[in-house]
Protein backbone atom coordinates (compact mmCIF):
# COMPACT_ATOMS: atom_id res chain seq x y z
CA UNK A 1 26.01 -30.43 239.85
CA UNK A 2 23.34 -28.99 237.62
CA UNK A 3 21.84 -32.36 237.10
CA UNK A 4 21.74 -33.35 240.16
CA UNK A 5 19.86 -29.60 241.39
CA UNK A 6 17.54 -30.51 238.58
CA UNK A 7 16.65 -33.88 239.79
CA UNK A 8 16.35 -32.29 243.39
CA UNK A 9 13.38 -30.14 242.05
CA UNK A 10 12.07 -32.61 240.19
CA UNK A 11 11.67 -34.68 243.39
CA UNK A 12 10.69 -32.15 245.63
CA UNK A 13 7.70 -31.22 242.67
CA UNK A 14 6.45 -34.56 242.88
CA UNK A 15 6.61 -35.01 246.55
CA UNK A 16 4.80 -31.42 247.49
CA UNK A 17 2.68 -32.58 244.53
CA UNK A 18 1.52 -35.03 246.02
CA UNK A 19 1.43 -34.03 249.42
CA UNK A 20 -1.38 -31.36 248.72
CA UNK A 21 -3.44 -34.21 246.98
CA UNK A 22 -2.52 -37.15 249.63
CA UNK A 23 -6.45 -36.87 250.56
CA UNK A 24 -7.31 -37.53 247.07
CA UNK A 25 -4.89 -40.32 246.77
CA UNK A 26 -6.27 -41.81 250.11
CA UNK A 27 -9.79 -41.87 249.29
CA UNK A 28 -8.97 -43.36 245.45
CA UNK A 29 -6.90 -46.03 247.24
CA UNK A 30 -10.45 -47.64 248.56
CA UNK A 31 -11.96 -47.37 245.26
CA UNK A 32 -11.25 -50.56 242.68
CA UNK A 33 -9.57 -49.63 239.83
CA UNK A 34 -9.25 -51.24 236.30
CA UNK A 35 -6.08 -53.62 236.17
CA UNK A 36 -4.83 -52.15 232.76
CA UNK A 37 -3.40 -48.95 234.68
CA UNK A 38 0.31 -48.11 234.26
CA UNK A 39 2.03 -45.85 236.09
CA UNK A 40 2.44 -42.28 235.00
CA UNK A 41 -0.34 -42.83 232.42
CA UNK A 42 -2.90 -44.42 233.96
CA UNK A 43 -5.18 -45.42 231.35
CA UNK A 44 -4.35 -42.85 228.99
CA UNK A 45 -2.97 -45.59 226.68
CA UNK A 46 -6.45 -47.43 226.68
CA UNK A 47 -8.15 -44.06 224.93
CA UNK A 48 -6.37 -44.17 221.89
CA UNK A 49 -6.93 -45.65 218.37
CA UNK A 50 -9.69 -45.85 216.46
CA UNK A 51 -13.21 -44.33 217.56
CA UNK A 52 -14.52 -47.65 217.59
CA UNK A 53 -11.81 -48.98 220.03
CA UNK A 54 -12.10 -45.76 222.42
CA UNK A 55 -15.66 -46.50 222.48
CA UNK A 56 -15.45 -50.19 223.33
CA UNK A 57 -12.72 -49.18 226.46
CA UNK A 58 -15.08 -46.66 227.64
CA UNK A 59 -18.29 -49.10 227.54
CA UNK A 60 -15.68 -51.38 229.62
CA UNK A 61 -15.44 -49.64 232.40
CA UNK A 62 -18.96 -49.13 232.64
CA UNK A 63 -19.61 -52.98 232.74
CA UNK A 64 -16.59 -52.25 235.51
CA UNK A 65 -18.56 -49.78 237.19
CA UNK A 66 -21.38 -51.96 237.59
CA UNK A 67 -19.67 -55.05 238.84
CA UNK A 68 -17.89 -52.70 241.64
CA UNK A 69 -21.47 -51.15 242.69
CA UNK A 70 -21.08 -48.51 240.48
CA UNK A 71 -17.75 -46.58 240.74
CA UNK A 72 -14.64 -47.12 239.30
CA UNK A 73 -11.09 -45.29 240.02
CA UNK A 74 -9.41 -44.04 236.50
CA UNK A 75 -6.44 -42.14 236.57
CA UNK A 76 -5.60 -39.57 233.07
CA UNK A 77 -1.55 -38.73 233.74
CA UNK A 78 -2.13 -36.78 236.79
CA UNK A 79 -5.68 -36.44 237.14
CA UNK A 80 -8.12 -38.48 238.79
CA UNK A 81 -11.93 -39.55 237.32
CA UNK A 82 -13.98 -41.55 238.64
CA UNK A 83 -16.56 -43.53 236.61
CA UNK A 84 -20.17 -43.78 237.69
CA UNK A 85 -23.28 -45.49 236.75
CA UNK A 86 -25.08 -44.79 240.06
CA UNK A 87 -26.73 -41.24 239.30
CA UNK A 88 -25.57 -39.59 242.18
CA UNK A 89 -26.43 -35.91 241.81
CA UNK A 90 -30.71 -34.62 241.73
CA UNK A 91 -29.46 -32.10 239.30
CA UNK A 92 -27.01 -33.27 237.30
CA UNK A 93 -25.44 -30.07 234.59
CA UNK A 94 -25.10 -31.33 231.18
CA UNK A 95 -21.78 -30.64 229.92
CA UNK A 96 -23.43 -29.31 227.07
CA UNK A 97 -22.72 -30.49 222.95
CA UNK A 98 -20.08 -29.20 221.61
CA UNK A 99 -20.38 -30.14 218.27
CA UNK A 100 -19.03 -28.95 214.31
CA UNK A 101 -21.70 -29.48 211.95
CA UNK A 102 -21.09 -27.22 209.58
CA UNK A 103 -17.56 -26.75 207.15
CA UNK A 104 -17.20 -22.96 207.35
CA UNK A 105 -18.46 -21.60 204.19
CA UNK A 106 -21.93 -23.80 205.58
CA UNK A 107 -21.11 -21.47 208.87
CA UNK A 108 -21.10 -18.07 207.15
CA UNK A 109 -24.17 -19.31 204.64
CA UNK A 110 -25.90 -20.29 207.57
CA UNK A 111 -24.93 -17.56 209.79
CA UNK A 112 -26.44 -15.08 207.33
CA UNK A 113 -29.72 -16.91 207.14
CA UNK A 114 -30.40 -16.04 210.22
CA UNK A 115 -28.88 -12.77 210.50
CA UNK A 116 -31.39 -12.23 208.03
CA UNK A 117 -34.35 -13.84 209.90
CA UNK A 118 -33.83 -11.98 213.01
CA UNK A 119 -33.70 -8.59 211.44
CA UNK A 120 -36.64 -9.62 210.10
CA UNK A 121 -38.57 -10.14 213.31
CA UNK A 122 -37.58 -7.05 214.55
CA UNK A 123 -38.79 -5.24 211.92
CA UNK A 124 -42.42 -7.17 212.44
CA UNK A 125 -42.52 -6.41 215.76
CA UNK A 126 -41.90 -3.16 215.63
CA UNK A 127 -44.82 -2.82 212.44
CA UNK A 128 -46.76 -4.72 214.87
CA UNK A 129 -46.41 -2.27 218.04
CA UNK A 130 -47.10 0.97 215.19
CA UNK A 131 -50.14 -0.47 213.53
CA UNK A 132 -52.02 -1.34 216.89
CA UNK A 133 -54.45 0.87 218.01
CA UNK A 134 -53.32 3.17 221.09
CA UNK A 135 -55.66 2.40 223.23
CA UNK A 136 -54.54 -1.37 222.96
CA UNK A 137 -51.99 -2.81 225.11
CA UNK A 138 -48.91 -2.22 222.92
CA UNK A 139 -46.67 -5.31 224.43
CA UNK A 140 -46.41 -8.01 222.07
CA UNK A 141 -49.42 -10.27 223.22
CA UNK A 142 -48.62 -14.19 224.03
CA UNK A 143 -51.66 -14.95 224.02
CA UNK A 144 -53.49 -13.85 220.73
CA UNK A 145 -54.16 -16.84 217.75
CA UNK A 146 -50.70 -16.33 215.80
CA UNK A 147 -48.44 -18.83 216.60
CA UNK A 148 -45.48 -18.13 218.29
CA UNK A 149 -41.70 -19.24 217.47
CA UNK A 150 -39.16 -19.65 219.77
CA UNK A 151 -37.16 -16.50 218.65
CA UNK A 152 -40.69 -14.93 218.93
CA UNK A 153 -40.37 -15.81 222.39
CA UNK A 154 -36.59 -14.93 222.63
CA UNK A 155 -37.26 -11.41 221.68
CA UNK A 156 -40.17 -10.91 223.87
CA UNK A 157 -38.93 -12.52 227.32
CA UNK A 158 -35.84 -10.34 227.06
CA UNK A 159 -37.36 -6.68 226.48
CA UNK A 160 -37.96 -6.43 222.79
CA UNK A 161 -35.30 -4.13 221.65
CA UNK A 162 -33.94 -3.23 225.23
CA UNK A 163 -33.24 -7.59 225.28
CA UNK A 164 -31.31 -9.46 223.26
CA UNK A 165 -28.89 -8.13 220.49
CA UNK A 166 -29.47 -10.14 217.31
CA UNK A 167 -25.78 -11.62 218.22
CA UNK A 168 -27.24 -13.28 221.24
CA UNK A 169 -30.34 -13.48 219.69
CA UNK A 170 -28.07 -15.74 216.55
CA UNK A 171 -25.93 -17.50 219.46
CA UNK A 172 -29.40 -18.48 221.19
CA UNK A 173 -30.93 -20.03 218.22
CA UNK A 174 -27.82 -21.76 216.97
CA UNK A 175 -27.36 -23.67 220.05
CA UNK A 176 -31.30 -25.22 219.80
CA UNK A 177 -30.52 -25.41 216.06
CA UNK A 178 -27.53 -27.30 216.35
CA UNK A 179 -28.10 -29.18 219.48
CA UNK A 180 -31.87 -30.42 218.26
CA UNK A 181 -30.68 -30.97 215.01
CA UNK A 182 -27.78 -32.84 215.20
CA UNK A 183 -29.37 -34.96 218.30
CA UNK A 184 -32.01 -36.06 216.44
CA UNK A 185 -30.11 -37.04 213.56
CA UNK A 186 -28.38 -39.42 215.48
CA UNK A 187 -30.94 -40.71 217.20
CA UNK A 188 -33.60 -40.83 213.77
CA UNK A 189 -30.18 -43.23 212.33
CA UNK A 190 -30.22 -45.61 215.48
CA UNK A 191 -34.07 -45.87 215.14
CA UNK A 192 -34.25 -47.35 211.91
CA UNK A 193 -31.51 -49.52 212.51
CA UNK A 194 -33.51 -51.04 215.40
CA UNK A 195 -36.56 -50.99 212.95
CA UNK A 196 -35.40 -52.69 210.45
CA UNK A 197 -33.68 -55.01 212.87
CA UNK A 198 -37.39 -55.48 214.57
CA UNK A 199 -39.75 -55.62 211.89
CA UNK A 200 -43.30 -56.67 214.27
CA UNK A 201 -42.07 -53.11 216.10
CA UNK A 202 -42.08 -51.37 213.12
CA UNK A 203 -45.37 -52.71 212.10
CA UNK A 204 -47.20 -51.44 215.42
CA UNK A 205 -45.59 -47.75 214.88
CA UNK A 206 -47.21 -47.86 211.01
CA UNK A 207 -51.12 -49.84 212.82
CA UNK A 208 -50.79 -46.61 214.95
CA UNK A 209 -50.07 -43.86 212.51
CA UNK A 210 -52.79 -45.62 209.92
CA UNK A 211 -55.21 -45.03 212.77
CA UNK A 212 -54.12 -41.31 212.93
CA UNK A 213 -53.95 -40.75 209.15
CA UNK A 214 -55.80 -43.22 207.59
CA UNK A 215 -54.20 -43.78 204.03
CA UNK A 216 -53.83 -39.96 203.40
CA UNK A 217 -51.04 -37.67 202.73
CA UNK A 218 -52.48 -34.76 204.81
CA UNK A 219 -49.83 -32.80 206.61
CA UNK A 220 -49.00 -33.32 210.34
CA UNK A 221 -49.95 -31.31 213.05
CA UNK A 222 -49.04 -30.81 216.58
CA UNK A 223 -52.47 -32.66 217.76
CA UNK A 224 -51.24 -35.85 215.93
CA UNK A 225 -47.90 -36.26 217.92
CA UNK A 226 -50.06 -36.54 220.85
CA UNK A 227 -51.63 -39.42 219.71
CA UNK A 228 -47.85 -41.11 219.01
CA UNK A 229 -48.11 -43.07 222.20
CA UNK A 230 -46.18 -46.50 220.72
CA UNK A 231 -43.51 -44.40 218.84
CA UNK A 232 -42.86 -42.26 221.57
CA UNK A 233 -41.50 -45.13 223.53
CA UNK A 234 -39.68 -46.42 220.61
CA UNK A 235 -38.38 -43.42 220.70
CA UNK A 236 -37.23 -43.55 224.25
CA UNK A 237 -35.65 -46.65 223.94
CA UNK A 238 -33.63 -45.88 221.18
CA UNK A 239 -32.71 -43.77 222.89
CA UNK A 240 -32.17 -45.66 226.28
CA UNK A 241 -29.95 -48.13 224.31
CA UNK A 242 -28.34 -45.57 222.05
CA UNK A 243 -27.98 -42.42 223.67
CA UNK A 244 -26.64 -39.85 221.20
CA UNK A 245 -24.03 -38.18 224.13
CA UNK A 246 -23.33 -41.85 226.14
CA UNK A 247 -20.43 -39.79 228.40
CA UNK A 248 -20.44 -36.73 230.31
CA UNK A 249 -17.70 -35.22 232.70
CA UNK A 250 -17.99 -33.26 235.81
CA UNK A 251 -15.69 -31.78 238.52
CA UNK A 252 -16.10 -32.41 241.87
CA UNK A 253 -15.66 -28.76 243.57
CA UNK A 254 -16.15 -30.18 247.31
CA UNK A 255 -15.66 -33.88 249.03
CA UNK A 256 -18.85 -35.50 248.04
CA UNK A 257 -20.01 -38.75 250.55
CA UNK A 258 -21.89 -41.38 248.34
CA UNK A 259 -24.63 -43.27 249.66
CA UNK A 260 -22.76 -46.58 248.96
CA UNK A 261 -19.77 -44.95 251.58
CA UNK A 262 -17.07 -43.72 249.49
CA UNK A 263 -16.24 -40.30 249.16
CA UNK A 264 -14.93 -38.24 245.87
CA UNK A 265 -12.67 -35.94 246.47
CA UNK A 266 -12.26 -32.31 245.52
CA UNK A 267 -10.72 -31.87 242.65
CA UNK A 268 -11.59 -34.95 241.04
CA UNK A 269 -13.24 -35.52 237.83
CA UNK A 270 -16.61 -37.54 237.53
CA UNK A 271 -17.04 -39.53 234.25
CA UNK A 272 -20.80 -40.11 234.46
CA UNK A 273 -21.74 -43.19 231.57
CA UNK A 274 -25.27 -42.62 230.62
CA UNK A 275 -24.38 -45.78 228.66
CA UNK A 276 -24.11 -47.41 231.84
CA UNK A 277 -26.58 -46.25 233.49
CA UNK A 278 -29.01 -46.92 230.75
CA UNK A 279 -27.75 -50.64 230.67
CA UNK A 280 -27.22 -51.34 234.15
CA UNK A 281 -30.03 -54.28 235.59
CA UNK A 282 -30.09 -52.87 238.78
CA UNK A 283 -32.53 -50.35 237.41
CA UNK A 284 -33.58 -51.94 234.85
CA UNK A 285 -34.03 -55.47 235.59
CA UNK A 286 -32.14 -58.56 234.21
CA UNK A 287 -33.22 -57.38 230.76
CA UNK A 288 -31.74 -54.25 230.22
CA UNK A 289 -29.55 -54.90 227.18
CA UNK A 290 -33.27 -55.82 225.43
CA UNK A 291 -35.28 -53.92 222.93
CA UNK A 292 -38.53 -53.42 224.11
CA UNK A 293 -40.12 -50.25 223.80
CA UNK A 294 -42.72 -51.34 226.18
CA UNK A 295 -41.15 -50.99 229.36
CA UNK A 296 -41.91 -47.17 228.89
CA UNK A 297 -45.42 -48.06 229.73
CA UNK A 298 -46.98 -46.39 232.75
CA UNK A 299 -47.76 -49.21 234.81
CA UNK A 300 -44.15 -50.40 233.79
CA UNK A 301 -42.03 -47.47 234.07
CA UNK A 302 -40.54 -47.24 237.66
CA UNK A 303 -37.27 -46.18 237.96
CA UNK A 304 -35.49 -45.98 241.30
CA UNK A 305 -33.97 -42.01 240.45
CA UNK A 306 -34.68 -39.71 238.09
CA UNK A 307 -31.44 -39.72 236.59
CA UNK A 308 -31.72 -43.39 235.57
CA UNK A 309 -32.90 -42.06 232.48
CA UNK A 310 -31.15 -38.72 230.83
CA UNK A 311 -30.42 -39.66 226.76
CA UNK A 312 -29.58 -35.68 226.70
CA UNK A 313 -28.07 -35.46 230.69
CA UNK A 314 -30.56 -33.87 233.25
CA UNK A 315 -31.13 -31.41 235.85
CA UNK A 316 -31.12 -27.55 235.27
CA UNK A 317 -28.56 -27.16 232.62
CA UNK A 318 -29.94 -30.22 230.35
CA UNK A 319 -29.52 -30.31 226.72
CA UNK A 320 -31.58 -27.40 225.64
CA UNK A 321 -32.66 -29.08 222.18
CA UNK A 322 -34.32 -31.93 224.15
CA UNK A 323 -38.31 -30.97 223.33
CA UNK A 324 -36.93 -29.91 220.48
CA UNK A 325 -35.43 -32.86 219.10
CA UNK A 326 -37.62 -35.45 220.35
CA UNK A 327 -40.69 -33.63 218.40
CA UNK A 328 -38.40 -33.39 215.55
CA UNK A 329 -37.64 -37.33 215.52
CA UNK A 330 -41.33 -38.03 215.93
CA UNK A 331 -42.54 -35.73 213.08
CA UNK A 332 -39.24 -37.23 211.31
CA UNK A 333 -40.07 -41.09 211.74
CA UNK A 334 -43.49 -41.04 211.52
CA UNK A 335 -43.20 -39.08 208.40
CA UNK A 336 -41.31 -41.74 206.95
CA UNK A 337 -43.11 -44.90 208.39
CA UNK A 338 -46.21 -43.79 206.79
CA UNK A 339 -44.81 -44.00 203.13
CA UNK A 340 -41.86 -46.09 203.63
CA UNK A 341 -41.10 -49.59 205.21
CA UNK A 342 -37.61 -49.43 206.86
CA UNK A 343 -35.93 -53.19 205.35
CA UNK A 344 -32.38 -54.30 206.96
CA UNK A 345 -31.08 -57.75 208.64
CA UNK A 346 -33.54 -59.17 211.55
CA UNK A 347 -32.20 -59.05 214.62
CA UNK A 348 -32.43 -62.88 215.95
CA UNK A 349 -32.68 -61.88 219.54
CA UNK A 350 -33.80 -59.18 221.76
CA UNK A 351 -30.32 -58.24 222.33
CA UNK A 352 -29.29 -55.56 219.44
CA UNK A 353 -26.20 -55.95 217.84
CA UNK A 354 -25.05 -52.77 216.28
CA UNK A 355 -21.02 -51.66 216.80
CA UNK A 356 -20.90 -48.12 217.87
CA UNK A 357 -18.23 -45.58 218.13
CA UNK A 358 -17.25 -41.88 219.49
CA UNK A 359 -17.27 -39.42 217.06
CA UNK A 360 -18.39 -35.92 218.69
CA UNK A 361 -21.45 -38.06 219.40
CA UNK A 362 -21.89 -41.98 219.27
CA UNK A 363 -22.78 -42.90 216.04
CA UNK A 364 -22.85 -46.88 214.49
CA UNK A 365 -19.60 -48.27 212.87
CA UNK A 366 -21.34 -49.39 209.32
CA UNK A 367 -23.60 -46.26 208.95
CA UNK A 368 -27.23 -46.83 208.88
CA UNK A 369 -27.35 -49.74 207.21
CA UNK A 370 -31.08 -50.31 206.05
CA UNK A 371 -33.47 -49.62 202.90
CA UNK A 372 -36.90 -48.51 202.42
CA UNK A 373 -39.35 -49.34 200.56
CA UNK A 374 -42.84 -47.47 199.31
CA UNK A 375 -45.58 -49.10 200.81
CA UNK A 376 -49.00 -49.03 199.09
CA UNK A 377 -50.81 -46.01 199.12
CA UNK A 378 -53.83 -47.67 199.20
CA UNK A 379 -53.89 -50.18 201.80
């Protein structure tokens, strides 16, 4: 008798279950779906193993996605995603980087560094405002020579001491930290992978830094990353190919009508590949999978959407280490190409072949497998 009462309400669970999601069911039903789904599971089994083979399921049903005009049906146990390549959304919300960097005693050494620094720049701001003469505007002036930092900023934007606490102040600063940082990084790897693999590329990037520096070992400054017009889209390629977050996930919160027709659901999950999206020809052209930093040219650049092209997401909420990181990879690289030639296995074709995998962030299978070598320093 018990059993049978518990196999009632197990039946009548699924059933009302279901009922309050049949229009979620009813609109998946006209979406195609990947063959390898099993019941209960979906395609939970299909995300497990190593990070290489999660990676190589997920850039699957991308190539899915695009074959089935963008959209895919995916169903995790009970919940339903669907995979995109078509940016659908003007203002897409990046889901943000959520990443470990640091082993804790790295956290607390860290941590205190800037404790430290922030304390710091209170105390010079508030020397500032006492030493200024009173018939001078006392507000901490944006404008004057000294350059400012982006805690400078922080602490001024928010009210000085009636702003920020130096805990938000630390929480605010970590997040550009880490998110620039550890962005870059992975992009700075995939870079000289495709350098090495593309050695006439490499050799424009060091033609246009000799023209900037000459042969000397003066420091950089801002004015000369202006001038990196040929690494810049280098740059942006690497990143187009190799995008350091290639997945994002969103929740649909009301029925949303595509322009192809279909419809998503409330309640659904979308599983946005910027992998996809980045390699899909229908934006751009029959040779997306190719290497060639050139298509970021003006008179070649011109994307359908906006969101064609989003290495760190897009829209409102995009990564916030963006700037930060992509001035950190120039002044990175072109630090490097200057002194160093970047030596590894020519790539044969324009296609790049480098295995990738998820690991917080995509990162390549075998490392980054090049070497460098001093160039003259007197050319």
């Amino acid at each position: 008798m018990f059993e049978f009462l518990l196999i009632l309400v197990g039946l009548s669970w699924i059933l009302v279950f279901r009922y309050r999601r049949r229009n979620m069911y009813r609109m998946a039903v006209a979406i195609p779906a990947p063959d390898e789904t099993i019941p209960l599971i979906g395609v939970a089994h299909k995300l497990m193993g190593s990070t290489e083979e999660i990676m190589s399921s997920l850039q699957r049903y991308s190539y899915d996605a695009i074959k089935h005009n963008g959209i895919v049906t995916m169903w995790l146990f009970h919940l339903l995603y669907f995979g995109r390549n078509i940016p659908v959304f003007g203002h897409v919300q990046n889901i943000g980087i959520d990443v470990a960097v640091f082993k804790q005693a790295a956290c607390d050494v860290f941590y205190e560094r800037l404790t430290k620094v922030i304390q710091s720049k209170r105390e010079e701001f508030h020397m500032e405002k006492i030493s200024k003469d009173l018939e001078v505007d006392t507000h901490y002036d944006l404008g004057s020579h000294k350059s400012k930092t982006f805690l400078d900023l922080l602490i001024t934007f928010s009210g000085d001491e009636k702003g920020y606490t130096n805990v938000e102040l630390r929480e605010e600063m970590l997040t550009l930290t880490v998110a620039g940082t550890d962005t870059s990084a992975v992009g700075i790897g995939f870079t000289l992978e495709l350098l090495a693999k593309y050695p006439k590329i490499q050799e424009n990037i060091f033609q246009e830094l000799y023209g900037i520096f000459g042969g000397s070992e003066r420091a950089l400054v801002k004015e000369d990353l202006e001038k990196m017009k040929y690494l810049e889209r280098v740059v942006k390629e690497s990143l187009r190919l190799f995008p350091p977050v290639p997945f994002i996930i969103r929740k649909v919160l009301e029925d949303t009508r595509l322009p192809s027709g279909n419809v998503l659901p409330a309640g659904s999950g979308i599983f946005v590949s910027i992998w996809g999206i980045h390699r899909d020809p229908k934006y751009w052209g029959p040779e997306a999978e190719h290497f060639d930093p050139d298509r970021f040219l003006p008179q070649r650049f011109n994307v359908e959407h906006p969101c064609c092209y989003m290495p760190f997401s897009s829209g409102p909420r995009n990564c916030l280490g963006y700037q930060y990181a992509m001035i950190s990879m120039k002044a990175s690289l072109s630090a490097i190409l200057r002194r160093y030639k970047v030596v590894g296995e020519p790539e044969k074709g324009p296609v790049p072949r480098i295995r990738v995998k998820v690991d917080i962030m995509m990162k390549s299978v075998d490392g980054c497998q090049v070497a460098l070598e001093r160039r003259p320093t007197k050319l």
